[in-house]
Structure formats: structure tokens, C-alpha cells
C-alpha atoms as a PDB file:
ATOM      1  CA  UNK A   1      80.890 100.385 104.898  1.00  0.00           C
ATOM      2  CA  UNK A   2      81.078 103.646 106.859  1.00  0.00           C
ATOM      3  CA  UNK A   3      81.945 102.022 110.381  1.00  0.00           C
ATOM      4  CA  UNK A   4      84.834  99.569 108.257  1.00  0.00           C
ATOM      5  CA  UNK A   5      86.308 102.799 106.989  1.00  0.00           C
ATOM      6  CA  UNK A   6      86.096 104.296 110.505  1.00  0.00           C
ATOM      7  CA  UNK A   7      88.858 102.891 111.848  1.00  0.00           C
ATOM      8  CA  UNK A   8      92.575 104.839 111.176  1.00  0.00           C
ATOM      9  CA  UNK A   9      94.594 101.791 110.307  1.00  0.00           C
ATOM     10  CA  UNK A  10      91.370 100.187 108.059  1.00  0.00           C
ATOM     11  CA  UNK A  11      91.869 104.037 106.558  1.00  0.00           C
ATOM     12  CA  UNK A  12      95.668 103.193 105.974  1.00  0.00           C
ATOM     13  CA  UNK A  13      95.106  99.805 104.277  1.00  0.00           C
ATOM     14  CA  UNK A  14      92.554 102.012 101.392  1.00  0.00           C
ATOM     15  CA  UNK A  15      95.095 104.009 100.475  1.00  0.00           C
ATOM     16  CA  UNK A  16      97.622 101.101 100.366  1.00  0.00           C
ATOM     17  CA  UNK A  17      95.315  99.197  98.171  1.00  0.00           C
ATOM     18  CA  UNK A  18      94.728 102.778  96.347  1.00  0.00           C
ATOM     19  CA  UNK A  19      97.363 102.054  93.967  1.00  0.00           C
ATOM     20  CA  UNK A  20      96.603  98.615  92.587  1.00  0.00           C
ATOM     21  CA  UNK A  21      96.496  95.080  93.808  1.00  0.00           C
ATOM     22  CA  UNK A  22      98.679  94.194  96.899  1.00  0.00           C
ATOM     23  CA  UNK A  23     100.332  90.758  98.537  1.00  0.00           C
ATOM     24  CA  UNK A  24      99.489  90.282 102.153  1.00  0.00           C
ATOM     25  CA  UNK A  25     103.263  90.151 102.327  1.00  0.00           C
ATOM     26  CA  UNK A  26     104.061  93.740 101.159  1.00  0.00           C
ATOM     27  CA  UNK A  27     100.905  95.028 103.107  1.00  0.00           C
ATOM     28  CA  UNK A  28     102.665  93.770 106.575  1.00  0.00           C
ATOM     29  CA  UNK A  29     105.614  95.291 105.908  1.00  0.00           C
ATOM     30  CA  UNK A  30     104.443  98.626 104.190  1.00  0.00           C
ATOM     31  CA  UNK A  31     101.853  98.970 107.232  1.00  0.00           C
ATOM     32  CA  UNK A  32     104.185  97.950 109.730  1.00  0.00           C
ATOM     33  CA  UNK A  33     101.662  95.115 110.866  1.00  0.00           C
ATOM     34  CA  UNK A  34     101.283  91.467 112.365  1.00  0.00           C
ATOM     35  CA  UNK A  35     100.134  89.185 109.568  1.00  0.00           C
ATOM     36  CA  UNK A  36      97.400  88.220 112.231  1.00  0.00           C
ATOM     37  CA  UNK A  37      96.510  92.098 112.823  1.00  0.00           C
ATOM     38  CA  UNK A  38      96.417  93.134 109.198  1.00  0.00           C
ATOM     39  CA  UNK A  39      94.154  89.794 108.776  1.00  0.00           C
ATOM     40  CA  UNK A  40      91.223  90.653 110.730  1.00  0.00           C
ATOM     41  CA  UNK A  41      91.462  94.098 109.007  1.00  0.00           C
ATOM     42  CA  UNK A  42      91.261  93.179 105.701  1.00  0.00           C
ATOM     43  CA  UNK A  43      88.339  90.653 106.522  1.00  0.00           C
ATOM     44  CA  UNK A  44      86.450  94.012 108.302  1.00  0.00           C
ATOM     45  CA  UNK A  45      86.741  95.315 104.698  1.00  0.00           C
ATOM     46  CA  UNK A  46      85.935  92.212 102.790  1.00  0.00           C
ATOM     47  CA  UNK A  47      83.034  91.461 104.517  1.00  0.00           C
ATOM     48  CA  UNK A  48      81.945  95.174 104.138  1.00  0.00           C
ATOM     49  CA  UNK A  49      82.391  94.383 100.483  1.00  0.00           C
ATOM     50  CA  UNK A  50      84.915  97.031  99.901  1.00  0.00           C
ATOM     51  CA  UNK A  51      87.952  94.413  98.888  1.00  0.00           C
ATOM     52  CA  UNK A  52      88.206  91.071  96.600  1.00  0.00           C
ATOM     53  CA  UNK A  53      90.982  88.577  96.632  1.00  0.00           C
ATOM     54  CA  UNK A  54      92.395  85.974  95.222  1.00  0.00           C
ATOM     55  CA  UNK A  55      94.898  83.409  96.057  1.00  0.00           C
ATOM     56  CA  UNK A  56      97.987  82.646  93.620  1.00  0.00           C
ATOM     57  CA  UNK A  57     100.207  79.868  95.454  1.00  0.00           C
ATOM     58  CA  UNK A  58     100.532  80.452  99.336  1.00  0.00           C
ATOM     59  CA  UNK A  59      99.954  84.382  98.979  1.00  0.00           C
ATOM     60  CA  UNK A  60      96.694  86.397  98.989  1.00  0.00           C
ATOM     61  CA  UNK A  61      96.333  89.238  97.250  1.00  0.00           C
ATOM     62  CA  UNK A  62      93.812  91.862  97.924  1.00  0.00           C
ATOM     63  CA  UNK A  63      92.179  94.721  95.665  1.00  0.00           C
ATOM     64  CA  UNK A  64      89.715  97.713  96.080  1.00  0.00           C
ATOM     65  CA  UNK A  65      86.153  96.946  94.372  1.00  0.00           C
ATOM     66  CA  UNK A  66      85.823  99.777  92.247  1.00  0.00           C
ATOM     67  CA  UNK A  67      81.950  99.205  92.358  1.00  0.00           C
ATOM     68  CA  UNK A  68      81.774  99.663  95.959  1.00  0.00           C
ATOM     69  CA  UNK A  69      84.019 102.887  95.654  1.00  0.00           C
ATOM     70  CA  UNK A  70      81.341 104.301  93.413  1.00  0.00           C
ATOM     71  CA  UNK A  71      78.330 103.555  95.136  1.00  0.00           C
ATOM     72  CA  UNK A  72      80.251 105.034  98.169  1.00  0.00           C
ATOM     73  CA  UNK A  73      81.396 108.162  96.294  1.00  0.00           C
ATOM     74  CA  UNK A  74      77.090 107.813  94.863  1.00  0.00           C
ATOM     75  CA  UNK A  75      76.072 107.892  98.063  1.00  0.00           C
ATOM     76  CA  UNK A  76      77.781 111.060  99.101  1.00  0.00           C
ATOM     77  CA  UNK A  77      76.843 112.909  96.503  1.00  0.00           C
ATOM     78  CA  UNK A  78      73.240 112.471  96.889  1.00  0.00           C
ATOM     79  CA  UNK A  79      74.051 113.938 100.627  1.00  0.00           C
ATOM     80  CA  UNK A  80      75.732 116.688  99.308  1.00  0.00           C
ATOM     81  CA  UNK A  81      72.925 117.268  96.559  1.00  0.00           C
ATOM     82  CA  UNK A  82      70.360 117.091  99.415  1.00  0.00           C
ATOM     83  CA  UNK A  83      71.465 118.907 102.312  1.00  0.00           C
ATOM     84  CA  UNK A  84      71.572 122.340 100.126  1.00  0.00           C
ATOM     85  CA  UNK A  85      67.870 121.929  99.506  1.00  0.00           C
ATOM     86  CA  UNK A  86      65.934 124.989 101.827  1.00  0.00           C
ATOM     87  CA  UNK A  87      63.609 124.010 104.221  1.00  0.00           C
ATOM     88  CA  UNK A  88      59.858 124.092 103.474  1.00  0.00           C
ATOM     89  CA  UNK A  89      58.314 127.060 104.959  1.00  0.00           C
ATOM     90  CA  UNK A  90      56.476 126.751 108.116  1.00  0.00           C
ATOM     91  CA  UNK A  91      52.247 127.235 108.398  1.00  0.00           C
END
């Protein structure tokens, strides 16, 4: 997930997608991106399993999994919880 979010335009389609369901139509133009560009991008985050589709007539329309969100945002807290712990004293 971390290396599909680690690209700046990948970062720009998330917070596209951040406020609800989008058409591959409006992404292209919001984005200012080839249909074939914004494509591959939004299969990076698919097949990271941060996005679901579904088709309705010729369009595509793309969402954020709110499950993957949380087990991202479940992950990083964990870090955070962890890296304040002290270090075990030495013999």
C-alpha cells in the first residue's frame, strides 16, 4: 500500500476520491490527466486494494475502501504506540 501511495499524482487521485465516488471522466479532467495515464494509476491502487469499482454503462467509477483506510490508519498507530516505548536497559 505504502509504495502505491508513494507516488505524488497516486497522492492526488486519494484526495480526489476523498470526497465520495468518482467517474473516470471527472477524474481526467479534475486531475488534468490522459485517460490512459490516470488508468494505470488507478489500477496501482486497485491492485494495492485501496480502491473498488464498478461499471454503470460505458463509465467506471472508482471509490476509496474504507477498510483498507483503517487498517492503514491501524497500522500507524501501532507505530506510533511503539516507537515511544524506552529501550531495555543494557547488561
Amino acid at each position: 500500500m505504502l509504495k502505491a501511495l508513494g507516488d505524488p499524482l497516486r497522492l492526488q487521485v486519494i484526495q480526489a476520491l476523498a470526497q465520495g465516488e468518482r467517474c473516470v471522466c471527472d477524474l481526467t479532467t479534475d486531475l488534468d490527466l490522459s485517460q490512459s495515464r490516470l488508468s494505470f494509476h488507478l489500477k496501482v491502487l486497485k491492485d494495492a486494494g485501496l480502491l473498488s469499482d464498478r461499471q454503470r454503462g460505458r463509465w467506471i467509477y472508482y471509490q476509496l475502501k474504507p477498510e483498507a483506510l483503517e487498517g492503514l490508519r491501524s497500522w500507524l498507530a501501532q507505530l506510533q504506540e511503539r516507537c515511544l516505548l524506552p529501550a531495555e536497559p543494557c547488561p
